[in-house]
C-alpha atoms as a PDB file:
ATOM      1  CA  UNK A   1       0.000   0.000   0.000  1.00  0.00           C
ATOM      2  CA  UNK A   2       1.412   2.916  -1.052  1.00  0.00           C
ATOM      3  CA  UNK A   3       1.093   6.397   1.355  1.00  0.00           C
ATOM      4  CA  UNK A   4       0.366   9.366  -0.557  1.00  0.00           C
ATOM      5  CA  UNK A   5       0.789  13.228   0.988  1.00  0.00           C
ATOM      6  CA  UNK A   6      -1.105  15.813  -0.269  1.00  0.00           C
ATOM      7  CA  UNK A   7      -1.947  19.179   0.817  1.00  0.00           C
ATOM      8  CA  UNK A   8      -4.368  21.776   0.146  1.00  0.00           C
ATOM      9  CA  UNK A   9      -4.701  25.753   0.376  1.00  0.00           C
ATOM     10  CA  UNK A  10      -7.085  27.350   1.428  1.00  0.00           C
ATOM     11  CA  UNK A  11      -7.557  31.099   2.641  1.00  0.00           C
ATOM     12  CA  UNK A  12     -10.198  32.088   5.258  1.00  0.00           C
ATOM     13  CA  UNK A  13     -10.927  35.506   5.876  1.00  0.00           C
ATOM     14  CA  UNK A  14     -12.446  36.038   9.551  1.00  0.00           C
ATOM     15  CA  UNK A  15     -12.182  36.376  13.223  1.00  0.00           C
ATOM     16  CA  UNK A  16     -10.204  34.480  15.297  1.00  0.00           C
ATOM     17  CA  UNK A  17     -12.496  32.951  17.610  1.00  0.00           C
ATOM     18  CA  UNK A  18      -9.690  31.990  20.494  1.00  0.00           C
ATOM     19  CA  UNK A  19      -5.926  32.749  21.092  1.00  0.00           C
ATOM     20  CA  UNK A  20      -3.962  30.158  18.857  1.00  0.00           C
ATOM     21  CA  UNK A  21      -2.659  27.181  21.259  1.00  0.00           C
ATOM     22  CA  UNK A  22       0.674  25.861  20.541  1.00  0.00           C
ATOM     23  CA  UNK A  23       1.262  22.112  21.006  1.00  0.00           C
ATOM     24  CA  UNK A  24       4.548  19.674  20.534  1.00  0.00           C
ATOM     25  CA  UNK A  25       3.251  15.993  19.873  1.00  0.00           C
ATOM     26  CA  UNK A  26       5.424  13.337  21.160  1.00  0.00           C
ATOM     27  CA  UNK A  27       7.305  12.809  17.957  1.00  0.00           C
ATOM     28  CA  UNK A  28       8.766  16.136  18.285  1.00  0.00           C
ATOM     29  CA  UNK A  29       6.378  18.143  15.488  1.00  0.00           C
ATOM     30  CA  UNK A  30       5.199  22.225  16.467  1.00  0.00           C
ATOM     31  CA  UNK A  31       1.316  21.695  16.533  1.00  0.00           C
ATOM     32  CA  UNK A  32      -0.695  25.612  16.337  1.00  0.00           C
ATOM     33  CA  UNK A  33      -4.442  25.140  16.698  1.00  0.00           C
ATOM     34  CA  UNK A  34      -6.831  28.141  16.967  1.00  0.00           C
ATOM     35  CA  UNK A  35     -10.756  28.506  15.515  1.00  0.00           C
ATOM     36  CA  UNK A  36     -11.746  31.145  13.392  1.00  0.00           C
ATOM     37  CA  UNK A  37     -15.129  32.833  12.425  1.00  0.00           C
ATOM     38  CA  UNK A  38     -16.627  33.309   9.065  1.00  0.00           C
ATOM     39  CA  UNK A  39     -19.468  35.310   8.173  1.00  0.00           C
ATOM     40  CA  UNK A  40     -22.147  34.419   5.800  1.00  0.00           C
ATOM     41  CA  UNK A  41     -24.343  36.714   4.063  1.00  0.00           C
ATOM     42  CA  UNK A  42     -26.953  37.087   3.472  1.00  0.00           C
ATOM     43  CA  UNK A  43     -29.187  34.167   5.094  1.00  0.00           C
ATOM     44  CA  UNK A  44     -32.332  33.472   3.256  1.00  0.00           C
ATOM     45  CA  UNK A  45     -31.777  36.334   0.833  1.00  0.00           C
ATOM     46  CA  UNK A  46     -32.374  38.898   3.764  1.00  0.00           C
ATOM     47  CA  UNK A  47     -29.248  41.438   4.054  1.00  0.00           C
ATOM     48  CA  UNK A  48     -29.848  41.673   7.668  1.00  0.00           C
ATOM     49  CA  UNK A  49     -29.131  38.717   8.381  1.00  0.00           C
ATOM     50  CA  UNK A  50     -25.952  36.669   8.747  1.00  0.00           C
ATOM     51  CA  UNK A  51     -25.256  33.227   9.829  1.00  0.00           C
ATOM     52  CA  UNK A  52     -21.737  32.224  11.401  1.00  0.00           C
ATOM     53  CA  UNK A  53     -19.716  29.846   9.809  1.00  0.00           C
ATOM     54  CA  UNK A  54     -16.561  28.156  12.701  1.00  0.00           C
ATOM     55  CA  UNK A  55     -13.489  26.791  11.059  1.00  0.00           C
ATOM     56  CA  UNK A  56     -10.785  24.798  13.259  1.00  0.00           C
ATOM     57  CA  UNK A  57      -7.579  25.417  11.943  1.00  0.00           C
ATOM     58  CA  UNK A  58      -3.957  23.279  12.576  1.00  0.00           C
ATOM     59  CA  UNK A  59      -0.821  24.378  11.486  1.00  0.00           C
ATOM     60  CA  UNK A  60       1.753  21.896  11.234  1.00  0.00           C
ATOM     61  CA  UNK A  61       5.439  22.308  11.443  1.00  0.00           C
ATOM     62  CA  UNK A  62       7.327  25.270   9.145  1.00  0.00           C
ATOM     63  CA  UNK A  63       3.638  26.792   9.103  1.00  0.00           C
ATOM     64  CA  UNK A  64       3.151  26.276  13.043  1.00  0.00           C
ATOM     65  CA  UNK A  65       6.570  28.202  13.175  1.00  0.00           C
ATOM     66  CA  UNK A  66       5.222  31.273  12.254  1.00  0.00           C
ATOM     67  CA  UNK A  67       1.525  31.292  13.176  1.00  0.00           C
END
């Protein structure tokens, strides 16, 4: 069976929701997680309203480096 690594980007645009917490896992690896919140507008076509939309983010590594 053969392992394959990929990796995707992706760009969110928000508020962060809590500070970012900064982890090492046993193997040695920098592990940053933090939540952030996106608005969505408009909810059922009324401007007035908008719906929240959490995200849980973890940086790994290089990226957990400079988060």
């Amino acid at each position: 069976m053969e392992l394959r690594i990929t990796s995707d980007l992706y760009m969110l645009a928000g508020a962060l929701g809590r500070d970012p917490e900064q982890k090492m896992t046993q193997s040695g690896k920098n592990l940053v997680t933090f939540s952030v919140a996106i608005g969505k507008q408009p909810v059922n076509g009324n401007p007035d309203q908008t719906e929240t939309v959490w995200r849980n983010v973890a940086c790994w590594t290089k990226l957990a480096d400079s988060a």
